[in-house]
C-alpha atoms as a PDB file:
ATOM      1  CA  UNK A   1     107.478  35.950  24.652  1.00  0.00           C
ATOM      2  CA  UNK A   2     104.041  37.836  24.973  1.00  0.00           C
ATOM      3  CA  UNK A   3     103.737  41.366  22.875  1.00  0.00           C
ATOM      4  CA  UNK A   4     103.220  44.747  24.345  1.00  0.00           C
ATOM      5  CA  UNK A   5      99.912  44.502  22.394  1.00  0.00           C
ATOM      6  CA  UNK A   6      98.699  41.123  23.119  1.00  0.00           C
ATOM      7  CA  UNK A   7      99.954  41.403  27.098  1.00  0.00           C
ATOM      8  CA  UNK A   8      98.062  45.341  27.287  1.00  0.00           C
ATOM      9  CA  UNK A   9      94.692  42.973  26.094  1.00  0.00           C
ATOM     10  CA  UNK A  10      95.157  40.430  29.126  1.00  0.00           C
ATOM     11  CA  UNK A  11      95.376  43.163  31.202  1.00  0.00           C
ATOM     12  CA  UNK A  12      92.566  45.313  29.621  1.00  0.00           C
ATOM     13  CA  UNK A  13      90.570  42.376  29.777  1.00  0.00           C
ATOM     14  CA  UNK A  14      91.291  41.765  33.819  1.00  0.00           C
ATOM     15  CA  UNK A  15      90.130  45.113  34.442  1.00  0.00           C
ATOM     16  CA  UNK A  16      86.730  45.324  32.733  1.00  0.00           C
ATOM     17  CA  UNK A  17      86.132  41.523  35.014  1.00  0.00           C
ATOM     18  CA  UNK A  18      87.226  43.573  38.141  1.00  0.00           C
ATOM     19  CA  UNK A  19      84.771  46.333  37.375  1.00  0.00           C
ATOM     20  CA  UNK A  20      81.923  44.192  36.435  1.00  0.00           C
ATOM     21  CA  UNK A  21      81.661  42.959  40.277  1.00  0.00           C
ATOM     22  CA  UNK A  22      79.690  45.844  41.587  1.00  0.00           C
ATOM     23  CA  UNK A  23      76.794  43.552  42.361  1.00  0.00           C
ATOM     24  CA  UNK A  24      78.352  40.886  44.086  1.00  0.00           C
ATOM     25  CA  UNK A  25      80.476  43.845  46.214  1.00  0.00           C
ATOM     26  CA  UNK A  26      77.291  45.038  47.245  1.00  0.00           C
ATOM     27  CA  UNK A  27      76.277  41.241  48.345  1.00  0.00           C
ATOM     28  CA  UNK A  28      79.096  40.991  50.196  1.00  0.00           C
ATOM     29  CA  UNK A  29      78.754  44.121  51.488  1.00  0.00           C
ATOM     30  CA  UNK A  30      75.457  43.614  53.196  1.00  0.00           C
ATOM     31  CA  UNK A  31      76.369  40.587  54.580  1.00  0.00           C
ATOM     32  CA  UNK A  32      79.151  42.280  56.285  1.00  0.00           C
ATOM     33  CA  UNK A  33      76.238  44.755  57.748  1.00  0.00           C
ATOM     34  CA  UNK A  34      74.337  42.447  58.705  1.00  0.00           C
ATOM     35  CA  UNK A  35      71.609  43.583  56.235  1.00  0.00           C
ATOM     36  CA  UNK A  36      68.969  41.167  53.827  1.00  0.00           C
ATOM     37  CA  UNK A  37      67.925  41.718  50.375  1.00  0.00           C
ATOM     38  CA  UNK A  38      65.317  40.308  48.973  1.00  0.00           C
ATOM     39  CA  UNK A  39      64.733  39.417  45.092  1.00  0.00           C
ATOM     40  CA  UNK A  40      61.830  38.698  43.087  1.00  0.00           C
ATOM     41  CA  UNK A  41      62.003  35.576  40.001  1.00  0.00           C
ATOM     42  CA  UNK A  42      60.402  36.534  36.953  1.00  0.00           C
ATOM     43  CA  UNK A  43      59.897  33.013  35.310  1.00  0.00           C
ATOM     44  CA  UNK A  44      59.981  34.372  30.951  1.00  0.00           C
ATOM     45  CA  UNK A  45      57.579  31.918  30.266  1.00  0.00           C
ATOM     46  CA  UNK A  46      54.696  33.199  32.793  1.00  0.00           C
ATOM     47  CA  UNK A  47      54.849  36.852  32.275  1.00  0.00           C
ATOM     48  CA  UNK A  48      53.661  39.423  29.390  1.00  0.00           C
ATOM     49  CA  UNK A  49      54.320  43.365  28.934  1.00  0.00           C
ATOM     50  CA  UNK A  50      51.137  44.348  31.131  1.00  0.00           C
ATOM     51  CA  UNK A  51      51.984  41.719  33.642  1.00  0.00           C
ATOM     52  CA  UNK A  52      55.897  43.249  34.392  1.00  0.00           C
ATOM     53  CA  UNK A  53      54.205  46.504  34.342  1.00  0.00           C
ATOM     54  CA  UNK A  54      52.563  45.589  37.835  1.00  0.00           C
ATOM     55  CA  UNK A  55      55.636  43.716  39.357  1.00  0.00           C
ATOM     56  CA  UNK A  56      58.022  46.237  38.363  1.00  0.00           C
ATOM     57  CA  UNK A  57      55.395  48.938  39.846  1.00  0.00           C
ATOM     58  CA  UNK A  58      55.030  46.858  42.710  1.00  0.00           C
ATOM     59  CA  UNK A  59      58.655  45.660  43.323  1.00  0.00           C
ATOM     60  CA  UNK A  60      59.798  49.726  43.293  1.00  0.00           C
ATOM     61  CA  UNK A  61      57.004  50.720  45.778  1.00  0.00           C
ATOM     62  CA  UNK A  62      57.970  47.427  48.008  1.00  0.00           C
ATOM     63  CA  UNK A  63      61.796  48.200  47.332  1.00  0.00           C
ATOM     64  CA  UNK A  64      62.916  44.960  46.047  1.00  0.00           C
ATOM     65  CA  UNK A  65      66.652  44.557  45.583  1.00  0.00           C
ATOM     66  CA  UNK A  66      67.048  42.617  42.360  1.00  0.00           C
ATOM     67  CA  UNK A  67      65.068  40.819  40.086  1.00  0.00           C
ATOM     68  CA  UNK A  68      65.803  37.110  39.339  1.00  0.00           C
ATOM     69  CA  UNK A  69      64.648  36.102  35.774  1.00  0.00           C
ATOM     70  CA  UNK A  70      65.029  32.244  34.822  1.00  0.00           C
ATOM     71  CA  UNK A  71      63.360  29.076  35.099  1.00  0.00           C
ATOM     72  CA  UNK A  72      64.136  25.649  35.015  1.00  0.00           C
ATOM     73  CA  UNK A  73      62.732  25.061  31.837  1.00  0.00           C
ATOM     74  CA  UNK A  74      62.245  27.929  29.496  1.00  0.00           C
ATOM     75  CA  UNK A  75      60.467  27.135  26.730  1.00  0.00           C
ATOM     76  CA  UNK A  76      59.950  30.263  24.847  1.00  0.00           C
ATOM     77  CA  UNK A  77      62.260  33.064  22.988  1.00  0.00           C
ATOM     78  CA  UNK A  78      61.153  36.293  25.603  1.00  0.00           C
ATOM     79  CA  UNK A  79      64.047  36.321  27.437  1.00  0.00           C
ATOM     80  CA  UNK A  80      65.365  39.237  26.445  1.00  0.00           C
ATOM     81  CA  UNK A  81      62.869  41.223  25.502  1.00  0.00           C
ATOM     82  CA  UNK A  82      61.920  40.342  29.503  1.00  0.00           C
ATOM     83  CA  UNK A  83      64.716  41.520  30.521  1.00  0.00           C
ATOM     84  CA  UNK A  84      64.730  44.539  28.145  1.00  0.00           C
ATOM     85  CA  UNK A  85      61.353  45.595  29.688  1.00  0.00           C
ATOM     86  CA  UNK A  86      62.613  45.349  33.217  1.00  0.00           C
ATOM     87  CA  UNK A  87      65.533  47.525  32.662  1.00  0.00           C
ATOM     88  CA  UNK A  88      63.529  50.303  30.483  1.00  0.00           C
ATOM     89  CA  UNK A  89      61.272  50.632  33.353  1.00  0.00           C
ATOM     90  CA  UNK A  90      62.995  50.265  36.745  1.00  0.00           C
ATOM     91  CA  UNK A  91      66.896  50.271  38.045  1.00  0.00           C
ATOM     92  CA  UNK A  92      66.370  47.186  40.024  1.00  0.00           C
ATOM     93  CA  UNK A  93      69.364  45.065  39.166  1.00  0.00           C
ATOM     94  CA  UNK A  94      68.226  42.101  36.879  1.00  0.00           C
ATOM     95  CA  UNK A  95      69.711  38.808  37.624  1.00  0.00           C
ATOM     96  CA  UNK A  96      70.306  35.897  35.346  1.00  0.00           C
ATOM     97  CA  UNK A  97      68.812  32.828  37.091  1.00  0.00           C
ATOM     98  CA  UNK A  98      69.590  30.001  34.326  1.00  0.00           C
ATOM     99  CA  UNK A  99      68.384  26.407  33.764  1.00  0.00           C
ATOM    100  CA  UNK A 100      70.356  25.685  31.255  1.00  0.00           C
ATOM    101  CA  UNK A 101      73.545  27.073  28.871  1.00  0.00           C
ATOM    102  CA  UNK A 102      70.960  28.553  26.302  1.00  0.00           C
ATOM    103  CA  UNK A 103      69.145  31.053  28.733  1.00  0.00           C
ATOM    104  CA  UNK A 104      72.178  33.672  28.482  1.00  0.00           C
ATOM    105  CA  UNK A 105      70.719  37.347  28.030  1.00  0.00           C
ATOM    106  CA  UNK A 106      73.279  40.169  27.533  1.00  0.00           C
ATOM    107  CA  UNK A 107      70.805  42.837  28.725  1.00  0.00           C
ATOM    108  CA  UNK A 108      71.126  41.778  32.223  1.00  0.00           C
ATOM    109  CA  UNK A 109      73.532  42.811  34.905  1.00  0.00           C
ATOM    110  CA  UNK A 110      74.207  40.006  35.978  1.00  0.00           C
ATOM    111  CA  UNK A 111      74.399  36.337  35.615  1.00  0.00           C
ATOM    112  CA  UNK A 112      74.204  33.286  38.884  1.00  0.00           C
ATOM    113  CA  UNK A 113      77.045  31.280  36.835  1.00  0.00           C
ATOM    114  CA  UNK A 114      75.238  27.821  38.583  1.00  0.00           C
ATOM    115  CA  UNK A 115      77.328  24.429  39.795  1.00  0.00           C
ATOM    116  CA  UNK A 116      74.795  21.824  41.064  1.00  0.00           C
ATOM    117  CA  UNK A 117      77.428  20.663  43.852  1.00  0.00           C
ATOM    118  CA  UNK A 118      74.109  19.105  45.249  1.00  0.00           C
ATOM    119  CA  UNK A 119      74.322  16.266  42.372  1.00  0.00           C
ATOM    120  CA  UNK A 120      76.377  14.198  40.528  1.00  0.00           C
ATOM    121  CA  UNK A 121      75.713  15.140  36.851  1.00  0.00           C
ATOM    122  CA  UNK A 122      78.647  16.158  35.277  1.00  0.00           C
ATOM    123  CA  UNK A 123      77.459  18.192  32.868  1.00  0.00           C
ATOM    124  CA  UNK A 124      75.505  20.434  35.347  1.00  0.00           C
ATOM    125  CA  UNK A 125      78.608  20.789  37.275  1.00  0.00           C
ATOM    126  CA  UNK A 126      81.035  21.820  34.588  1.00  0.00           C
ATOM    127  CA  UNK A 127      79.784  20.005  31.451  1.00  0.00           C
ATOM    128  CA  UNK A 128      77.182  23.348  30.357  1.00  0.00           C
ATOM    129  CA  UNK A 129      79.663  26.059  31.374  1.00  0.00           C
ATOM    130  CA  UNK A 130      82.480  24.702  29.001  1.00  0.00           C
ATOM    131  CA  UNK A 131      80.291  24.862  26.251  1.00  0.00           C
ATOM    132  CA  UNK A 132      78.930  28.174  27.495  1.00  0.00           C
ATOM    133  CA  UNK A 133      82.183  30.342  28.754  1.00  0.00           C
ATOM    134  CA  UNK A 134      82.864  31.735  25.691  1.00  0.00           C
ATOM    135  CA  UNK A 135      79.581  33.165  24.817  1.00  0.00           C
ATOM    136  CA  UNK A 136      79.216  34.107  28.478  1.00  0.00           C
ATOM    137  CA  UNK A 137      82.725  36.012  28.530  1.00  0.00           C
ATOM    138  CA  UNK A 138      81.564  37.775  25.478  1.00  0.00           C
ATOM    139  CA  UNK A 139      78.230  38.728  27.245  1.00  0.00           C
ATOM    140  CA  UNK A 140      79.989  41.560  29.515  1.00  0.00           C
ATOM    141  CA  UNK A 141      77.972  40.349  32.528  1.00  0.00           C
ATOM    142  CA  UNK A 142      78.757  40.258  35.552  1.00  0.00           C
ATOM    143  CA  UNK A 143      79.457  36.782  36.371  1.00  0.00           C
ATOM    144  CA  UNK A 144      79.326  35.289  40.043  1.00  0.00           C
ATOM    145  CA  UNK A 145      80.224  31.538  40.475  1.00  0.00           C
ATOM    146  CA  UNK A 146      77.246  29.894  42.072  1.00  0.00           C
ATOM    147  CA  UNK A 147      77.161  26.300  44.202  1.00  0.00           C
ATOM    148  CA  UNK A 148      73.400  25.484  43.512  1.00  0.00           C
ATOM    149  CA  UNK A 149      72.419  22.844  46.101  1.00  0.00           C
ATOM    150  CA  UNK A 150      68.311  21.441  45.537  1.00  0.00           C
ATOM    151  CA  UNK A 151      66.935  20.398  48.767  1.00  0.00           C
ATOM    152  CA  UNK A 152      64.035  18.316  49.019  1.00  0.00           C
ATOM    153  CA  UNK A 153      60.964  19.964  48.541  1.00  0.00           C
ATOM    154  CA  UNK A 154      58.215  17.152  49.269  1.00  0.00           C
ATOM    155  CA  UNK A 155      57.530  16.950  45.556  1.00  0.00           C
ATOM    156  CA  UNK A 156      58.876  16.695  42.220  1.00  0.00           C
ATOM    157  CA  UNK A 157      60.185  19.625  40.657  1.00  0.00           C
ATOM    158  CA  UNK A 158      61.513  20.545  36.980  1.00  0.00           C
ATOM    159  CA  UNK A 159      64.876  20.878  38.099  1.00  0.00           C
ATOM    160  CA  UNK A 160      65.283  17.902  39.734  1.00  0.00           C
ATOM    161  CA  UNK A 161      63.563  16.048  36.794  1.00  0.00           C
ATOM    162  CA  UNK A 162      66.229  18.069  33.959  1.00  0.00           C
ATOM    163  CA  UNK A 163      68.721  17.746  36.026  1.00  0.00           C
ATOM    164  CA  UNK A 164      68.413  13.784  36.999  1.00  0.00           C
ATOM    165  CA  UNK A 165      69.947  14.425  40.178  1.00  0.00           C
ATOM    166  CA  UNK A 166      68.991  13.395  43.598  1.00  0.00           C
ATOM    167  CA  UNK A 167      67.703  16.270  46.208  1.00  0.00           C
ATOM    168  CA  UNK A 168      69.420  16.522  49.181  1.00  0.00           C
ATOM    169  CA  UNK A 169      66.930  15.175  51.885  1.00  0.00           C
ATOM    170  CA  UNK A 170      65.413  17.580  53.969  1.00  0.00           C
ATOM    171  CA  UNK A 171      66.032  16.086  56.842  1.00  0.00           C
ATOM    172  CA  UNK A 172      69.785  16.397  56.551  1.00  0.00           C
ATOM    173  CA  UNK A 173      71.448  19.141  57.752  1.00  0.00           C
ATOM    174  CA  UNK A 174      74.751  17.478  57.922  1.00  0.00           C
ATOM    175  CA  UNK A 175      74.849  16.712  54.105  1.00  0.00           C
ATOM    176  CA  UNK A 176      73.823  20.089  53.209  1.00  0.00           C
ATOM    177  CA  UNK A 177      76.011  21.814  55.627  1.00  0.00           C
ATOM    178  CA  UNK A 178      79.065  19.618  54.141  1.00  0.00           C
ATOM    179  CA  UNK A 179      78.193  20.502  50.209  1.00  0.00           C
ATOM    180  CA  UNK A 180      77.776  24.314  50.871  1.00  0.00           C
ATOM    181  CA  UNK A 181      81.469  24.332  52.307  1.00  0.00           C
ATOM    182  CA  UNK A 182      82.607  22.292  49.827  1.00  0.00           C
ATOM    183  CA  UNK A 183      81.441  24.665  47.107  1.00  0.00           C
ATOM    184  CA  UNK A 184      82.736  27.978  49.198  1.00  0.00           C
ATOM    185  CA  UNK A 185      86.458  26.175  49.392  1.00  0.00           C
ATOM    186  CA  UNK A 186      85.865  25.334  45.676  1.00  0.00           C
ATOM    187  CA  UNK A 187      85.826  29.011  45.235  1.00  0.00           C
ATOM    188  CA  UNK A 188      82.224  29.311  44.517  1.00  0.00           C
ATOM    189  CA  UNK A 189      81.142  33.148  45.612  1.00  0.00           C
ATOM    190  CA  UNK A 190      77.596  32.517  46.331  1.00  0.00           C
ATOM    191  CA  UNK A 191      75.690  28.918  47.819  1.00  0.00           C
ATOM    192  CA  UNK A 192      72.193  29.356  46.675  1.00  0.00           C
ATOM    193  CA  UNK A 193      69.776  26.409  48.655  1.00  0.00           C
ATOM    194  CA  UNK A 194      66.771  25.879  46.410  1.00  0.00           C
ATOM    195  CA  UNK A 195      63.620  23.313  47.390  1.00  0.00           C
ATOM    196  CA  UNK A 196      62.124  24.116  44.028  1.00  0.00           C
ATOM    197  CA  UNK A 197      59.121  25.926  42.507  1.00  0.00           C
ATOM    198  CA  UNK A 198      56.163  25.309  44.606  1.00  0.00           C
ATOM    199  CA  UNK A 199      58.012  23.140  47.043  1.00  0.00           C
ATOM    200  CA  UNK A 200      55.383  21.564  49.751  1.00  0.00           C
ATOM    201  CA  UNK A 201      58.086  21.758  52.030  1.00  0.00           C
ATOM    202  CA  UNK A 202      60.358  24.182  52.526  1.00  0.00           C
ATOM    203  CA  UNK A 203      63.904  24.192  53.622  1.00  0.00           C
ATOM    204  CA  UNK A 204      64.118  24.509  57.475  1.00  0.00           C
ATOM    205  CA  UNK A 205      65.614  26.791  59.499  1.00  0.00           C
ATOM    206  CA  UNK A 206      67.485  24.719  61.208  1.00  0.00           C
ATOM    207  CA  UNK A 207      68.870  24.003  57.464  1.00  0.00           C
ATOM    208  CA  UNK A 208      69.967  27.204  56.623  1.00  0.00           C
ATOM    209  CA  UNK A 209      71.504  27.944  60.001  1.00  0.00           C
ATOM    210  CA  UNK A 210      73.712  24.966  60.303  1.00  0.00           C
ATOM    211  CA  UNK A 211      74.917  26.165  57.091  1.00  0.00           C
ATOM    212  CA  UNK A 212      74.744  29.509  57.212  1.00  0.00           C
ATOM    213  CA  UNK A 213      76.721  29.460  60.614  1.00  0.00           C
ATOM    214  CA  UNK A 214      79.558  27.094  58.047  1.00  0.00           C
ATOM    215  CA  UNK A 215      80.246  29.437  55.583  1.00  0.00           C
ATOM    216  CA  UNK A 216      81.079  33.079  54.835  1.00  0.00           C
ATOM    217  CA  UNK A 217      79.835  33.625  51.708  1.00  0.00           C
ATOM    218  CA  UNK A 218      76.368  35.019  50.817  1.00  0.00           C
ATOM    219  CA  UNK A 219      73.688  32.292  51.116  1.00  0.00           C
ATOM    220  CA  UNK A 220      70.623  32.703  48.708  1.00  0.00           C
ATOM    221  CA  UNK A 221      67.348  30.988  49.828  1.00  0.00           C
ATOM    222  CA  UNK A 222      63.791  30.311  47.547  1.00  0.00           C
ATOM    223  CA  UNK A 223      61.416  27.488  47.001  1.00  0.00           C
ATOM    224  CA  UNK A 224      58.325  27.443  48.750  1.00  0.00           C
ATOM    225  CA  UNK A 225      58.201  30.617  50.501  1.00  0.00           C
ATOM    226  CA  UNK A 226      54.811  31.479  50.538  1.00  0.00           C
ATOM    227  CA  UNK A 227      54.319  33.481  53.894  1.00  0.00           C
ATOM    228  CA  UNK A 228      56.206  36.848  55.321  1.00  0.00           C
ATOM    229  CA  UNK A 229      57.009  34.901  57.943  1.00  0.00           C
ATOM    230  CA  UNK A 230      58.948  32.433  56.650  1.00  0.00           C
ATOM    231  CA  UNK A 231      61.259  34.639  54.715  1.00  0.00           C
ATOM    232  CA  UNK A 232      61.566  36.794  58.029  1.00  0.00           C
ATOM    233  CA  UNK A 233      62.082  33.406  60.094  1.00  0.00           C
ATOM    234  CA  UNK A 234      64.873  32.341  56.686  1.00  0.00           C
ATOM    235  CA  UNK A 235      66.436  35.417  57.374  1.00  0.00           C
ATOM    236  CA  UNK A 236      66.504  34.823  61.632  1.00  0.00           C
ATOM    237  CA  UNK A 237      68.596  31.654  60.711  1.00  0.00           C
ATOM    238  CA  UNK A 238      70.691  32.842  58.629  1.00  0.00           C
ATOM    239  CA  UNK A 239      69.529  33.757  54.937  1.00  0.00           C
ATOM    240  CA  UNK A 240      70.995  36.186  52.961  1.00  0.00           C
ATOM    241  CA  UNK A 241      68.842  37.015  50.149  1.00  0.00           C
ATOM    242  CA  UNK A 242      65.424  35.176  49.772  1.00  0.00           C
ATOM    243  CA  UNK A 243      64.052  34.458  46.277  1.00  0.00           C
ATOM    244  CA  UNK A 244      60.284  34.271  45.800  1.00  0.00           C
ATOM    245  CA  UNK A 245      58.387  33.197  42.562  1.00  0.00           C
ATOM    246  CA  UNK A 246      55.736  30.625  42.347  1.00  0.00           C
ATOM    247  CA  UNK A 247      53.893  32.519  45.728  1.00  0.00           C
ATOM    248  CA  UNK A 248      54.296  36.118  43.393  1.00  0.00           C
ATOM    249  CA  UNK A 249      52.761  34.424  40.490  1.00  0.00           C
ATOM    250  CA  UNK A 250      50.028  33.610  42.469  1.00  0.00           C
ATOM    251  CA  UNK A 251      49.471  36.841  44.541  1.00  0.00           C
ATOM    252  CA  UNK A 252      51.306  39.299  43.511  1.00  0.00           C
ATOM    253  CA  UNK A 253      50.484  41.917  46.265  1.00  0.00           C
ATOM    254  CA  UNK A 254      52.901  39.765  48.602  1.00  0.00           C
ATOM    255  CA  UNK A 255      55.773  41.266  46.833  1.00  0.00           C
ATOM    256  CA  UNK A 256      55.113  44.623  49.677  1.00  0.00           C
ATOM    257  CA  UNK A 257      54.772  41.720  52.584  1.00  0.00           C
ATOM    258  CA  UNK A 258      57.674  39.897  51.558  1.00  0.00           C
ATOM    259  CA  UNK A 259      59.924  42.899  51.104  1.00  0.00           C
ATOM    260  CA  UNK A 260      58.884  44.030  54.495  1.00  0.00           C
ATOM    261  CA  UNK A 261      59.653  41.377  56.511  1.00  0.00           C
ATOM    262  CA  UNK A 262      62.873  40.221  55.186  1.00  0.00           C
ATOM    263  CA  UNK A 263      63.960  43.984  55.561  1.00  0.00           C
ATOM    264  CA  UNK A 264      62.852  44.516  58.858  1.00  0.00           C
ATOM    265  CA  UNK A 265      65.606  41.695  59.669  1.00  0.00           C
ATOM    266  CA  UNK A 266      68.918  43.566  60.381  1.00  0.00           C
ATOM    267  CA  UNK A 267      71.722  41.119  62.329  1.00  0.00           C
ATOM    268  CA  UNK A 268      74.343  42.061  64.390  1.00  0.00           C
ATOM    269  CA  UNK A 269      77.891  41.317  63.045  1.00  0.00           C
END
């Protein structure tokens, strides 16, 4: 028999999850409008004080929606003192965009709680987040289940090389369309599509509608989006939110472009 105590906890407990969903809500939201966001990734390993300074300047005058901070392969300890600096100076919602278990950050808001559905690693499919749930419940963030599907970029990226799985080929829509509905009917709240950082090739639209038109939940695009046009042409087929990094790092004065264009892309529903 459970206590008064123990069963006012569980319940306690199920209410601070339910309130911590204010940024998926909004997600969801938009995609009921019809309405794109678009979200800047802040790789930890690539950026100093000075250089947030600009983005964050940049991302508020461009009116970014949320910054995505992550990489596949962070190798040094400024995560959180990124994301410290981001939410000092801006309300832009930060976004955990892990590689791995270890890149947890209880500053954010929230955290892309990533299932490569794509491959066939266990351990990136549930392996990580067993050994990770506990710290991650204890984070407070705001947690939203994630099918992470790696498309085929034209070129070898870190994530495919860490995660020894298998891109999905470009080519096939089919395949992709089948593992993005396979992850929303696996309960997974968001399919991010991913053809890595500095992808040659970047997923097609023809990609992202066959899927898009497949599922109902929010689909997240990045990986080698280097021209407004593409992101505005992502978001004609179907996108969601687009995610540009490695093009940012680069040139950051695209941030204005970027946000433009997938903004000025408002679908009827």
């Amino acid at each position: 028999m459970i206590s008064n105590s123990k069963t006012f906890r569980i319940f306690a407990n199920i209410q601070v999850y339910r309130m911590k969903m204010h940024i998926y809500s909004s997600l969801a939201e938009k995609k009921k409008l019809g309405k794109k966001s678009f979200a800047v990734l802040i790789d930890p390993d690539k950026v100093n004080d000075l250089l947030l300074d600009e983005l964050i300047k940049l991302s508020l005058v461009a009116k970014v929606d949320y910054f995505l901070v992550g990489g596949s392969l962070v190798i040094s300890n400024h995560l959180d003192q990124c994301v410290q600096h981001i939410k000092h100076n801006c309300d832009i919602p930060v976004i955990l965009f892990p590689g791995s278990a270890s890149q947890i950050s209880k500053y954010a808001d929230a955290l892309l709680y990533l299932s490569l559905i794509s491959g066939r690693n266990p351990e990136l499919l549930i392996g990580q987040h067993v050994v990770s749930a506990p710290f991650v419940r204890k984070s407070g963030l705001e947690i939203m289940s994630t099918g992470y599907i790696v498309i085929d970029g034209g070129a070898p990226t870190t994530v495919s090389y860490i995660s020894n799985a298998t891109p999905v080929p470009w080519d096939k829509n089919e395949i992709a369309m089948c593992t993005a509905m396979a992850g929303e009917m696996l309960g997974m709240k968001l399919i991010y599509m991913d053809s890595g950082s500095g992808a040659k090739r970047p997923i097609t639209e023809s990609m992202i509608k066959i899927v898009a038109d497949h599922i109902e939940v929010p689909l997240i695009i990045g990986g080698g989006i280097v021209h407004p046009e593409k992101a505005y042409l992502n978001c004609k087929a179907g996108a969601d939110v687009i995610v540009v990094g490695n093009a940012i790092e680069k040139d950051a004065s695209l941030i204005k472009e970027m946000s433009d264009a997938v903004h000025s892309v408002v679908v009827k529903v």
